[in-house]
ModelCIF file with pLDDT and N, C-alpha, C, O atoms, coordinates in Angstrom:
data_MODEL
#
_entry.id   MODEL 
#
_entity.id                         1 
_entity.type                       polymer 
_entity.pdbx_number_of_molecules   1 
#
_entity_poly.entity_id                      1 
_entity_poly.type                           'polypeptide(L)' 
_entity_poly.nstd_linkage                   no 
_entity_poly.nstd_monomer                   no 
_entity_poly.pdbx_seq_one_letter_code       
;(UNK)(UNK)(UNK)(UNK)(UNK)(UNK)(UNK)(UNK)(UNK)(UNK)(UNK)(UNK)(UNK)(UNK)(UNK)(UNK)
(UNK)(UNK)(UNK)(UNK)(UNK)(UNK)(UNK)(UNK)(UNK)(UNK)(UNK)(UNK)(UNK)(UNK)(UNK)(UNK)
(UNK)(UNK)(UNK)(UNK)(UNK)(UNK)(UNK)(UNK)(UNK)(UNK)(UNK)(UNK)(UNK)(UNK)(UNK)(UNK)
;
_entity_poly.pdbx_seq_one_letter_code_can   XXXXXXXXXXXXXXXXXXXXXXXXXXXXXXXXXXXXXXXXXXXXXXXX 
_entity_poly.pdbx_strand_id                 A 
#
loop_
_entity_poly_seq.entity_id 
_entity_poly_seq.num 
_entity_poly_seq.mon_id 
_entity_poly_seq.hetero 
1 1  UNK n 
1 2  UNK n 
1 3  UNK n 
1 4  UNK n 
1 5  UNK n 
1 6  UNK n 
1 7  UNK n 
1 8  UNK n 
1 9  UNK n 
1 10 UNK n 
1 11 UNK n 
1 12 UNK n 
1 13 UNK n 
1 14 UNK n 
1 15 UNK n 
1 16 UNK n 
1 17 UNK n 
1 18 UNK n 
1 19 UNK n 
1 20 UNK n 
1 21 UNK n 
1 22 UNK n 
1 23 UNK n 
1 24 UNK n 
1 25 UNK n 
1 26 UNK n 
1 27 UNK n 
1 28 UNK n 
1 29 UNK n 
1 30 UNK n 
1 31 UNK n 
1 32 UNK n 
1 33 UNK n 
1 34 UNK n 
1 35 UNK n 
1 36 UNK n 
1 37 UNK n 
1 38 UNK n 
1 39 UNK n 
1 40 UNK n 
1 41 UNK n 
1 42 UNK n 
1 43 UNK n 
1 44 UNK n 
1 45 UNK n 
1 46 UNK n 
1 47 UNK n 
1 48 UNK n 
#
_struct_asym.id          A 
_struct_asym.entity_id   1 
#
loop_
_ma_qa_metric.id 
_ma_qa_metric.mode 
_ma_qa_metric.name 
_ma_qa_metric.software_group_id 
_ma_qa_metric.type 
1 global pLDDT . pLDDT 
2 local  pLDDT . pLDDT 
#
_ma_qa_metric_global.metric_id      1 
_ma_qa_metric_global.metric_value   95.15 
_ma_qa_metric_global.model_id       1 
_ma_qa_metric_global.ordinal_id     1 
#
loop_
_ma_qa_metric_local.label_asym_id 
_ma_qa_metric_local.label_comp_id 
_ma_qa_metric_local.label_seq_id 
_ma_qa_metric_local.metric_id 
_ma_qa_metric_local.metric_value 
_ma_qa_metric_local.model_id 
_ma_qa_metric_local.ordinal_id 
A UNK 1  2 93.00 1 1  
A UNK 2  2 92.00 1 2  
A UNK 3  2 94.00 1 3  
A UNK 4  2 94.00 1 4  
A UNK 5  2 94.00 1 5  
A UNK 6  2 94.00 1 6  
A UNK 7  2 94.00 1 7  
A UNK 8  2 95.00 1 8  
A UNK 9  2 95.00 1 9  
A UNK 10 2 96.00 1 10 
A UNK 11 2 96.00 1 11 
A UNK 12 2 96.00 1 12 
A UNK 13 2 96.00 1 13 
A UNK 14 2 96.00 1 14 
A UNK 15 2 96.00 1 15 
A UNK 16 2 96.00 1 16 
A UNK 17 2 95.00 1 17 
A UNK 18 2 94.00 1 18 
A UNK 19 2 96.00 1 19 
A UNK 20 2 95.00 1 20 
A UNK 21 2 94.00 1 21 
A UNK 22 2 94.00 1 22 
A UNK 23 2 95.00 1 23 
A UNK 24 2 95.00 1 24 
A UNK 25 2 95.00 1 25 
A UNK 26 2 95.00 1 26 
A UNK 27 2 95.00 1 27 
A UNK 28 2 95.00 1 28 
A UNK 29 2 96.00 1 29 
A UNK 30 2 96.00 1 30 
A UNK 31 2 96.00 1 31 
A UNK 32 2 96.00 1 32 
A UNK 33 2 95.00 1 33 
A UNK 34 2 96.00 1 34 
A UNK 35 2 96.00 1 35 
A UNK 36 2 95.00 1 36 
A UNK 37 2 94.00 1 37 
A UNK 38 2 94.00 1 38 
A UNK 39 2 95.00 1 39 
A UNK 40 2 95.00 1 40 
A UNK 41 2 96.00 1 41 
A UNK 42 2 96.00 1 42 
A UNK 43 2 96.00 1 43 
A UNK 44 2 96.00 1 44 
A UNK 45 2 96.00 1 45 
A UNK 46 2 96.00 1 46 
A UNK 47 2 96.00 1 47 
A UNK 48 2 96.00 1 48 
#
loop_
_atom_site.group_PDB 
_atom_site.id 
_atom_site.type_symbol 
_atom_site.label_atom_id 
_atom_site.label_alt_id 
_atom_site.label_comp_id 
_atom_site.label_asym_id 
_atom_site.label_entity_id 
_atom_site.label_seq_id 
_atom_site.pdbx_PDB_ins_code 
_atom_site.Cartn_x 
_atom_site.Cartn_y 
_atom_site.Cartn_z 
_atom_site.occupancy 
_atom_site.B_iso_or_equiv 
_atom_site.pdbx_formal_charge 
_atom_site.auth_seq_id 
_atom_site.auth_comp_id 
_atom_site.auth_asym_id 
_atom_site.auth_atom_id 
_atom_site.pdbx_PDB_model_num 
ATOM 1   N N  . UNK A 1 1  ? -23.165 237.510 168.462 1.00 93.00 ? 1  UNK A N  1 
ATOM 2   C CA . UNK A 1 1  ? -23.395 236.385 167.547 1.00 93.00 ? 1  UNK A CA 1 
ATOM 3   C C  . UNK A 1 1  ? -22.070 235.733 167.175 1.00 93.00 ? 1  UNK A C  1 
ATOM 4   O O  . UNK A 1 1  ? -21.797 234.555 166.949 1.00 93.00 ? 1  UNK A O  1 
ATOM 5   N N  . UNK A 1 2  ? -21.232 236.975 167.176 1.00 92.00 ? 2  UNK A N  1 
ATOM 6   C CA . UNK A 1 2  ? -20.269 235.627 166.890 1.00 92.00 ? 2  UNK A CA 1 
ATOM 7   C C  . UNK A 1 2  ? -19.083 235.176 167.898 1.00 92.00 ? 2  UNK A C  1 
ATOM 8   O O  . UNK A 1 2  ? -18.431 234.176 167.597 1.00 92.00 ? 2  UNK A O  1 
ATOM 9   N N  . UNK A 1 3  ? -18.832 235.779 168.906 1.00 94.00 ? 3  UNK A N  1 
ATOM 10  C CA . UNK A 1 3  ? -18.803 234.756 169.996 1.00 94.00 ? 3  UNK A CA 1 
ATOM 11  C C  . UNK A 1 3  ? -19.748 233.565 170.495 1.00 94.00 ? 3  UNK A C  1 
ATOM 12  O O  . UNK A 1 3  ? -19.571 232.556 171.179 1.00 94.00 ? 3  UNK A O  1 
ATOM 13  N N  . UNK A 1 4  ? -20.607 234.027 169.973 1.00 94.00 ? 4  UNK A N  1 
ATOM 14  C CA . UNK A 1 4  ? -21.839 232.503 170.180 1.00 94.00 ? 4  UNK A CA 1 
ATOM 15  C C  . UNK A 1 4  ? -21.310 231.655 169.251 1.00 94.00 ? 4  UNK A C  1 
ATOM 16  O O  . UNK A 1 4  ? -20.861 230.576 169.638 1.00 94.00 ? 4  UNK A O  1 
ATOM 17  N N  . UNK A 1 5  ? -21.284 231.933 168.151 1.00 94.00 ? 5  UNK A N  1 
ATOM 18  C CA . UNK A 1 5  ? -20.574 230.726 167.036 1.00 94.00 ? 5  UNK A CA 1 
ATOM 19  C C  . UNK A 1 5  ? -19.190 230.567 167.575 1.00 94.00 ? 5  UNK A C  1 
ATOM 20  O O  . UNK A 1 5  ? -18.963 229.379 167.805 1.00 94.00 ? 5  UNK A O  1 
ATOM 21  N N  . UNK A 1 6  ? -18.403 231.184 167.795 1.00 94.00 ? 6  UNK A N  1 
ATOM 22  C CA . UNK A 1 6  ? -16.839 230.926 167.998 1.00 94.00 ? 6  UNK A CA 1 
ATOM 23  C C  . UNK A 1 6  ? -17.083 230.008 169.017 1.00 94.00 ? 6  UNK A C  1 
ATOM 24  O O  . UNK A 1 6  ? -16.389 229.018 168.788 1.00 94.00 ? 6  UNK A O  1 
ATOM 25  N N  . UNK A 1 7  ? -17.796 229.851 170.122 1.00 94.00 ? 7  UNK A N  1 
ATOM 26  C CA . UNK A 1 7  ? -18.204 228.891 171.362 1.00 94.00 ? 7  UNK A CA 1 
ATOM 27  C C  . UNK A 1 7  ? -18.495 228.279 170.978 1.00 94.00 ? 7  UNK A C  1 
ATOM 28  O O  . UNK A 1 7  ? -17.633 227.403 171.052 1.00 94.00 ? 7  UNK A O  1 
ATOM 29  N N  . UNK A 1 8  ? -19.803 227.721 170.119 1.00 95.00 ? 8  UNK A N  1 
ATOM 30  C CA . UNK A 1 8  ? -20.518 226.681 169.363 1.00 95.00 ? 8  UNK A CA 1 
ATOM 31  C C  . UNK A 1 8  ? -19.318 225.978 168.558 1.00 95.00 ? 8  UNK A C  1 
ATOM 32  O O  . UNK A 1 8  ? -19.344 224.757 168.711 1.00 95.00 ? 8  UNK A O  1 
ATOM 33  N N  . UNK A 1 9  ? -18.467 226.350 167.893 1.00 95.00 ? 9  UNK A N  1 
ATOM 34  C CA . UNK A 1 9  ? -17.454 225.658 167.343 1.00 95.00 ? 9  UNK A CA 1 
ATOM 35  C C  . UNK A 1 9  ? -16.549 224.707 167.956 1.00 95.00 ? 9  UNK A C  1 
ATOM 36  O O  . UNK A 1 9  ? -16.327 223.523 167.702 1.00 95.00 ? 9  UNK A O  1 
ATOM 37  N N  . UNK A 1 10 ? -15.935 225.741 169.084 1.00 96.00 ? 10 UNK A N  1 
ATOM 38  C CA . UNK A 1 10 ? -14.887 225.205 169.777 1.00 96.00 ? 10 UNK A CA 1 
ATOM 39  C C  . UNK A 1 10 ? -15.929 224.599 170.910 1.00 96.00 ? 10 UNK A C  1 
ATOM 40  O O  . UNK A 1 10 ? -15.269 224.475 171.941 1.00 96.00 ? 10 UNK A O  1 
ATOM 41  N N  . UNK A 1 11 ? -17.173 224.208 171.114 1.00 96.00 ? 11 UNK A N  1 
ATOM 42  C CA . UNK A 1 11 ? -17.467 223.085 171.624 1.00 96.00 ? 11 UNK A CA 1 
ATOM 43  C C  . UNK A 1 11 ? -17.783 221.871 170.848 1.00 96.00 ? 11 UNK A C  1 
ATOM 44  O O  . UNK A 1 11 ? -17.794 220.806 171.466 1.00 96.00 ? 11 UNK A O  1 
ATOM 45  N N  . UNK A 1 12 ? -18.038 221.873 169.604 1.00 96.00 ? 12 UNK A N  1 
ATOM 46  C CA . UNK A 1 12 ? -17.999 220.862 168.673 1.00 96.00 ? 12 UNK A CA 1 
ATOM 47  C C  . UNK A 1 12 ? -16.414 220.385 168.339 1.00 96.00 ? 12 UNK A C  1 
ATOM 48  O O  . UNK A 1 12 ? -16.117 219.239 168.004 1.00 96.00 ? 12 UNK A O  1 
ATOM 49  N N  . UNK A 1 13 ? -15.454 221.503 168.500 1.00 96.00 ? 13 UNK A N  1 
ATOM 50  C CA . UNK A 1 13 ? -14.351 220.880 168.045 1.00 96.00 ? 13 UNK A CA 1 
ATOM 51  C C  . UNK A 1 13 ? -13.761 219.385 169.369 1.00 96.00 ? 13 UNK A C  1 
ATOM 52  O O  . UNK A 1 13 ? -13.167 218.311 169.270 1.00 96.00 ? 13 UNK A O  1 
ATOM 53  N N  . UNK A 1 14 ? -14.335 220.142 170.394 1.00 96.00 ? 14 UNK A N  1 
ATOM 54  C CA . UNK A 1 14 ? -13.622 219.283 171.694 1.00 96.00 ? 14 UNK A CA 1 
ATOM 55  C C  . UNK A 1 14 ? -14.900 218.309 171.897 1.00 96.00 ? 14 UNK A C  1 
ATOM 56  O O  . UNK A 1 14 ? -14.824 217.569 172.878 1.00 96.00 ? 14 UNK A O  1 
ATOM 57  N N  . UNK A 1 15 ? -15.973 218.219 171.161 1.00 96.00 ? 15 UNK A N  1 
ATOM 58  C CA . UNK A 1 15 ? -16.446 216.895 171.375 1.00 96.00 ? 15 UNK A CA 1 
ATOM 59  C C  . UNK A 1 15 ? -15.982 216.056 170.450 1.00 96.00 ? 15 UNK A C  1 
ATOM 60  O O  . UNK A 1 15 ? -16.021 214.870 170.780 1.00 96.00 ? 15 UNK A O  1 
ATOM 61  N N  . UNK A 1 16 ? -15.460 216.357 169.160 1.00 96.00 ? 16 UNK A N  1 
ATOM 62  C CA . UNK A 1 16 ? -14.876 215.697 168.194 1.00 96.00 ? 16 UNK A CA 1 
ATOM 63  C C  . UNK A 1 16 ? -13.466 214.891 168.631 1.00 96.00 ? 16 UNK A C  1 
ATOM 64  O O  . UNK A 1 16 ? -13.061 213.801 168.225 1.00 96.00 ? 16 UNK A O  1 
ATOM 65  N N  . UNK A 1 17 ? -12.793 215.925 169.717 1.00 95.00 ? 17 UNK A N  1 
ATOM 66  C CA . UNK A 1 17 ? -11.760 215.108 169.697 1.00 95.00 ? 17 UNK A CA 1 
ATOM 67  C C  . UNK A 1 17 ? -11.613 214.241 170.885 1.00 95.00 ? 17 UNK A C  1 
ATOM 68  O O  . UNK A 1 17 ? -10.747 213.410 171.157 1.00 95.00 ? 17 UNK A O  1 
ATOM 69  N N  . UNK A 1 18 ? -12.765 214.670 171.588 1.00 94.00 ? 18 UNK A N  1 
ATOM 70  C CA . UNK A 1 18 ? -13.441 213.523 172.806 1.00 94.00 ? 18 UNK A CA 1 
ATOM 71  C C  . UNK A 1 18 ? -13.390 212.178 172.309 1.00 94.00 ? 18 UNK A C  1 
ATOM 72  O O  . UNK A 1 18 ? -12.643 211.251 172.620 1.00 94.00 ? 18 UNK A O  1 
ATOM 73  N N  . UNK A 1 19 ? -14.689 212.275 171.155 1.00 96.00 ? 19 UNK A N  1 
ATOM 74  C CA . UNK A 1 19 ? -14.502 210.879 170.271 1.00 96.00 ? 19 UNK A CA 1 
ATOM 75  C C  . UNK A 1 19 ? -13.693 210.568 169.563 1.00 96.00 ? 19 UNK A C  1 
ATOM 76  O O  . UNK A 1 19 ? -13.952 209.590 168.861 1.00 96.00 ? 19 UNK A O  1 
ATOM 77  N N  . UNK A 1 20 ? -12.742 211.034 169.447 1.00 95.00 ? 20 UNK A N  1 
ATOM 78  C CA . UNK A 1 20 ? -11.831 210.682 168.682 1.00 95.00 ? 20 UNK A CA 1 
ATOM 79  C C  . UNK A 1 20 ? -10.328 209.690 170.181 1.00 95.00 ? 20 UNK A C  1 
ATOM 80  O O  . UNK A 1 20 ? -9.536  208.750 170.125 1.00 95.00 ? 20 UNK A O  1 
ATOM 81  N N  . UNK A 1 21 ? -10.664 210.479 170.993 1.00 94.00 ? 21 UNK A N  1 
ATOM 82  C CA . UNK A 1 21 ? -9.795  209.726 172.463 1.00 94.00 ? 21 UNK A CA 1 
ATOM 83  C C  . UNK A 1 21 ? -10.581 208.567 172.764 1.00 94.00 ? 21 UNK A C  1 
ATOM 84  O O  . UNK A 1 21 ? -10.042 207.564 173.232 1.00 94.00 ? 21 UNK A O  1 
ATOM 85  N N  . UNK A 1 22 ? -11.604 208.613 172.574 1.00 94.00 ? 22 UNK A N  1 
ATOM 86  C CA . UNK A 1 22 ? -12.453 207.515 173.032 1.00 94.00 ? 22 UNK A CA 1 
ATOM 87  C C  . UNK A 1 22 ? -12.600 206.050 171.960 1.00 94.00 ? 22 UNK A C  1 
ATOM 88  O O  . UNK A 1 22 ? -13.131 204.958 172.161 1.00 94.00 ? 22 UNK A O  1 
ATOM 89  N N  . UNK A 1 23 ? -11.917 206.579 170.856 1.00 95.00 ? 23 UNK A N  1 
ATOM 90  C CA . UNK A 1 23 ? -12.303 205.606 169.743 1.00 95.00 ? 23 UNK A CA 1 
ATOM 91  C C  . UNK A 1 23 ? -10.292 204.899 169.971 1.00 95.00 ? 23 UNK A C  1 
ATOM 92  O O  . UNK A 1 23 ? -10.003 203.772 169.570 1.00 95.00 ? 23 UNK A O  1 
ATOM 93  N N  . UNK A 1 24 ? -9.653  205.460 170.375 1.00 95.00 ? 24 UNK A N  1 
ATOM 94  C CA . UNK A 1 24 ? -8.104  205.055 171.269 1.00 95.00 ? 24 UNK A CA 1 
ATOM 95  C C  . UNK A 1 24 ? -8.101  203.894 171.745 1.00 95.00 ? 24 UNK A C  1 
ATOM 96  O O  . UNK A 1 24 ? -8.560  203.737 172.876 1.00 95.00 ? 24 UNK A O  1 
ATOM 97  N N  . UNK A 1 25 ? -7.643  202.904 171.095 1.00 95.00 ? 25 UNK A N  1 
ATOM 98  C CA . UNK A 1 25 ? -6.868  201.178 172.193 1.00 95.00 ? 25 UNK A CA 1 
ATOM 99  C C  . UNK A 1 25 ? -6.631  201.339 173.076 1.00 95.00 ? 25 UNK A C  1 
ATOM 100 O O  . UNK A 1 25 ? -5.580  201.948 172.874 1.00 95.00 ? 25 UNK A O  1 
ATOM 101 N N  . UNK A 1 26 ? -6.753  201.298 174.293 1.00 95.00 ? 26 UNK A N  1 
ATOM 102 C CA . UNK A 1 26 ? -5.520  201.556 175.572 1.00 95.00 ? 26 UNK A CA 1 
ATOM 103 C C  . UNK A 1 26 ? -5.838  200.148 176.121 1.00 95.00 ? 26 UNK A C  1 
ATOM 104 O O  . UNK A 1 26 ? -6.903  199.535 176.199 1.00 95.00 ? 26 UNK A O  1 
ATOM 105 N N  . UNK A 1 27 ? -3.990  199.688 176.640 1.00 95.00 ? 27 UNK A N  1 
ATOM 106 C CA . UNK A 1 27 ? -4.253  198.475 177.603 1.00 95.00 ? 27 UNK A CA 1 
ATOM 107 C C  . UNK A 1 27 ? -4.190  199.204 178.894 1.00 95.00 ? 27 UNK A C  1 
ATOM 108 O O  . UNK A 1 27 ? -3.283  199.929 179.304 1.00 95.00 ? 27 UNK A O  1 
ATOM 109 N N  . UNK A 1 28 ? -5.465  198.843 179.538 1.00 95.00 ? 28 UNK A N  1 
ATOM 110 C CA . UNK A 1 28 ? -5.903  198.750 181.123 1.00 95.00 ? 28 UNK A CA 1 
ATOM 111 C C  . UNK A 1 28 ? -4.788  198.785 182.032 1.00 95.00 ? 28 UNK A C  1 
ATOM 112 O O  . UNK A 1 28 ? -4.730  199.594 182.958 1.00 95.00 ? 28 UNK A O  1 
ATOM 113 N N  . UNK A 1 29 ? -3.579  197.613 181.702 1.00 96.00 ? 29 UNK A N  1 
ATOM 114 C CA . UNK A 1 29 ? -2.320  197.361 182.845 1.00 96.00 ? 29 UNK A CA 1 
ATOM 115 C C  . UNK A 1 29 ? -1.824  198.436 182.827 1.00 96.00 ? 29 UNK A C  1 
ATOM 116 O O  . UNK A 1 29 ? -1.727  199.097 183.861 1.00 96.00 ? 29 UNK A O  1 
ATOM 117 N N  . UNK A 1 30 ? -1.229  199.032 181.219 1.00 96.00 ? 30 UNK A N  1 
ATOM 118 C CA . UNK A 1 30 ? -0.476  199.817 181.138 1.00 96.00 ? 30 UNK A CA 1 
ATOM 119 C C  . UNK A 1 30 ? -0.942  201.294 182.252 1.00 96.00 ? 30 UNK A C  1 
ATOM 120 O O  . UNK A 1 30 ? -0.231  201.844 183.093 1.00 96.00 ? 30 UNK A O  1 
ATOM 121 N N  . UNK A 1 31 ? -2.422  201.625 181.837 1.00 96.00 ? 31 UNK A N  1 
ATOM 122 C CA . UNK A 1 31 ? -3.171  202.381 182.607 1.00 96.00 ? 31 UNK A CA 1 
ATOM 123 C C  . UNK A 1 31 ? -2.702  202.533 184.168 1.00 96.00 ? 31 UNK A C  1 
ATOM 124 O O  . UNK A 1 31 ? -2.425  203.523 184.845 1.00 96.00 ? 31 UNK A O  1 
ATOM 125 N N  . UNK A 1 32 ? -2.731  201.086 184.459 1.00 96.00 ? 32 UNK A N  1 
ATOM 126 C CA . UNK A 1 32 ? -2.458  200.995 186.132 1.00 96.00 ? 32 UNK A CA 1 
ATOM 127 C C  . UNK A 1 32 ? -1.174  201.153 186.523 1.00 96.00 ? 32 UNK A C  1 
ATOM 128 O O  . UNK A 1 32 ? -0.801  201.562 187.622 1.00 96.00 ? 32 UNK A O  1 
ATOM 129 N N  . UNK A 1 33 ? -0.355  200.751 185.406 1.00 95.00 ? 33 UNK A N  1 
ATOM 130 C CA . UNK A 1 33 ? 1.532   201.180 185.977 1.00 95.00 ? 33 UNK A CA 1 
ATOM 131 C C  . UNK A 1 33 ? 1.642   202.172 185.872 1.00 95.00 ? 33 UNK A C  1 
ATOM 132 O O  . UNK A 1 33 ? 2.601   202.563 186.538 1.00 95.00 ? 33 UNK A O  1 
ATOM 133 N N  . UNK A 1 34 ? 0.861   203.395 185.034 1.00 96.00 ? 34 UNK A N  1 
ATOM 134 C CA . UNK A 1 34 ? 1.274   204.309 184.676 1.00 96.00 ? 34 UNK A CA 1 
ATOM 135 C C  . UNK A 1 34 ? 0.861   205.544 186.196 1.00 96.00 ? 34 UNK A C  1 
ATOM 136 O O  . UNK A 1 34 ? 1.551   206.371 186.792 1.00 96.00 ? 34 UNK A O  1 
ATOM 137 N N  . UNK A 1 35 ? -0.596  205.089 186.341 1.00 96.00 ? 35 UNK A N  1 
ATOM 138 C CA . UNK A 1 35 ? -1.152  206.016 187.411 1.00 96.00 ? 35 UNK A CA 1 
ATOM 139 C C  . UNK A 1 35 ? -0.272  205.258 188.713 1.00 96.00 ? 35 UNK A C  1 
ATOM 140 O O  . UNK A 1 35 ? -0.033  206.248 189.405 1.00 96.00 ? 35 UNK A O  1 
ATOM 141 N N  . UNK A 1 36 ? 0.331   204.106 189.425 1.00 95.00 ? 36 UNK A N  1 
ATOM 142 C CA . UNK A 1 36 ? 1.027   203.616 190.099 1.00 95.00 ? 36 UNK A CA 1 
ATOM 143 C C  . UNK A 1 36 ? 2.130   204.299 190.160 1.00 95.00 ? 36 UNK A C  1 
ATOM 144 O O  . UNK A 1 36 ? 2.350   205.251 190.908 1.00 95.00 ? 36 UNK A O  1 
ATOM 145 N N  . UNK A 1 37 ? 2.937   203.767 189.275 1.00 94.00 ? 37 UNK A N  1 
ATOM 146 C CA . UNK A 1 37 ? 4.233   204.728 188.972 1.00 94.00 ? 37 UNK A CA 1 
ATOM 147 C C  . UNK A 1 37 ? 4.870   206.101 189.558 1.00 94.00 ? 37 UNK A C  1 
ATOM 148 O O  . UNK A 1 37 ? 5.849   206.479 190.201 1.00 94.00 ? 37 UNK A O  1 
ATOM 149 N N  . UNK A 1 38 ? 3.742   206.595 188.956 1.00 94.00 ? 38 UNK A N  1 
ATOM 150 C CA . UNK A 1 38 ? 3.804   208.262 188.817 1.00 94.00 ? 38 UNK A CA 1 
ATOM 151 C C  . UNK A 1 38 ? 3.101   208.934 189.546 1.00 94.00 ? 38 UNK A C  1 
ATOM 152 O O  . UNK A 1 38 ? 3.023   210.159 189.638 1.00 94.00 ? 38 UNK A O  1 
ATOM 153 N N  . UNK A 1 39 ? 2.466   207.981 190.191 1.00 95.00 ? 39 UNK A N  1 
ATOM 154 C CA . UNK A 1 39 ? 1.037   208.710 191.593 1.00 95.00 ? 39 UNK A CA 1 
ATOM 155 C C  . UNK A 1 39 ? 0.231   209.415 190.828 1.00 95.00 ? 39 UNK A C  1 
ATOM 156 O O  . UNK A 1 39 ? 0.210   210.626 191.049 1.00 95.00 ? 39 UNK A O  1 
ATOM 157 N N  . UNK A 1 40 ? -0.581  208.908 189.812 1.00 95.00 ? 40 UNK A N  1 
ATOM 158 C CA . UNK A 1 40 ? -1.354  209.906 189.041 1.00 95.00 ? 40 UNK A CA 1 
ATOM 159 C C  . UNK A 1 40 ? -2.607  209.371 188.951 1.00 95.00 ? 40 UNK A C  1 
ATOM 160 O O  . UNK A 1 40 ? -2.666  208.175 189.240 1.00 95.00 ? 40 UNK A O  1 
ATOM 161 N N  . UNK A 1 41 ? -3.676  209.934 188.619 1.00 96.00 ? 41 UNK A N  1 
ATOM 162 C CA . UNK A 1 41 ? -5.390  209.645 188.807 1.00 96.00 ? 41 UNK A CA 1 
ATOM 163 C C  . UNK A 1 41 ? -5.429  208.782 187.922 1.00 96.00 ? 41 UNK A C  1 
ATOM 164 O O  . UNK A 1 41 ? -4.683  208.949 186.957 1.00 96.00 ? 41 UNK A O  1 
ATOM 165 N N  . UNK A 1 42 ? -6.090  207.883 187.952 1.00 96.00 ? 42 UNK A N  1 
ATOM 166 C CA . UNK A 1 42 ? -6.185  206.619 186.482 1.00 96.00 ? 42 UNK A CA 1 
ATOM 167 C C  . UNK A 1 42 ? -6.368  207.494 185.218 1.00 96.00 ? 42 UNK A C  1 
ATOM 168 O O  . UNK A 1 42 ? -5.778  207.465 184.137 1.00 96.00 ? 42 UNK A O  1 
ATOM 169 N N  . UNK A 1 43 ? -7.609  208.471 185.797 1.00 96.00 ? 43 UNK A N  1 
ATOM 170 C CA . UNK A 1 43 ? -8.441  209.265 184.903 1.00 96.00 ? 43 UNK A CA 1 
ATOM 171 C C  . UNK A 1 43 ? -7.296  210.003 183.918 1.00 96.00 ? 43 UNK A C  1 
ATOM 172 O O  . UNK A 1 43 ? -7.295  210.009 182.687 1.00 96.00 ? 43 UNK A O  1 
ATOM 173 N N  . UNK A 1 44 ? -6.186  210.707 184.951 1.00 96.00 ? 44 UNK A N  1 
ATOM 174 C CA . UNK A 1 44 ? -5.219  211.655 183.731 1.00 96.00 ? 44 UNK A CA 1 
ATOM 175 C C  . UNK A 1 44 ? -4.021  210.332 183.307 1.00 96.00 ? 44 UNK A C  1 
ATOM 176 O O  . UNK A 1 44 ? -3.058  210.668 182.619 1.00 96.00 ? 44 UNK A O  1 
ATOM 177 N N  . UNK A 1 45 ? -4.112  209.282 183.624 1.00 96.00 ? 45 UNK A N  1 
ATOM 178 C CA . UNK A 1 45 ? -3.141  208.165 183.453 1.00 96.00 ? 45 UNK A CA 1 
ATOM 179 C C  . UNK A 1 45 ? -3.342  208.192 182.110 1.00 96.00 ? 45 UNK A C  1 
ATOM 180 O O  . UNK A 1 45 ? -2.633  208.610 181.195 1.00 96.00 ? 45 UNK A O  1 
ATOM 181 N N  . UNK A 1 46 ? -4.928  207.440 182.139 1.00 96.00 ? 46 UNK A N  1 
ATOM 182 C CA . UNK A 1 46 ? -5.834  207.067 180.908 1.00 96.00 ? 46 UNK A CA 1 
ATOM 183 C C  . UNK A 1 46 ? -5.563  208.030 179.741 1.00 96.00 ? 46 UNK A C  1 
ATOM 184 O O  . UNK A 1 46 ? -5.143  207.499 178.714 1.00 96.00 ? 46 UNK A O  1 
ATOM 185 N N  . UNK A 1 47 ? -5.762  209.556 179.735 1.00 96.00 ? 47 UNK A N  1 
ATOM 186 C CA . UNK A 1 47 ? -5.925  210.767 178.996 1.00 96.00 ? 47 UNK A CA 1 
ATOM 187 C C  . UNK A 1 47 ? -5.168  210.492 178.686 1.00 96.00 ? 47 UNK A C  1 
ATOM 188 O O  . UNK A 1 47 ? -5.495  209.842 177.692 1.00 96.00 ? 47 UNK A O  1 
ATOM 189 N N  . UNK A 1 48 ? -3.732  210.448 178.798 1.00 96.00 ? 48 UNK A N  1 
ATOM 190 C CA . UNK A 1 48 ? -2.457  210.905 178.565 1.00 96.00 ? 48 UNK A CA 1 
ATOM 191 C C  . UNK A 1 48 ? -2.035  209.312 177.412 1.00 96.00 ? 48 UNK A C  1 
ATOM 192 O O  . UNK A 1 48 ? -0.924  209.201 176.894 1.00 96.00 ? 48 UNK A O  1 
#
């Protein structure tokens, strides 16, 4: 039980801070120089 809660938590904590990345400004260009640049996936461009 309470590894079930300790899981249940720390999956609420990382959807929280999901939305919380998702609620984030990002300009798009910057996105594209960045994954360009650095040879990196848009996807971890974006994250980062």
């Amino acid at each position: 039980a309470s590894i079930a809660a300790s899981a249940e938590a720390e999956k609420n904590a990382m959807r929280l801070r999901e939305k919380e990345l998702a609620a984030v400004k990002i300009n798009a260009a910057e996105v594209d120089i960045i994954a360009n640049e650095l040879e990196l996936d848009k996807k971890v461009a974006e994250r980062t």
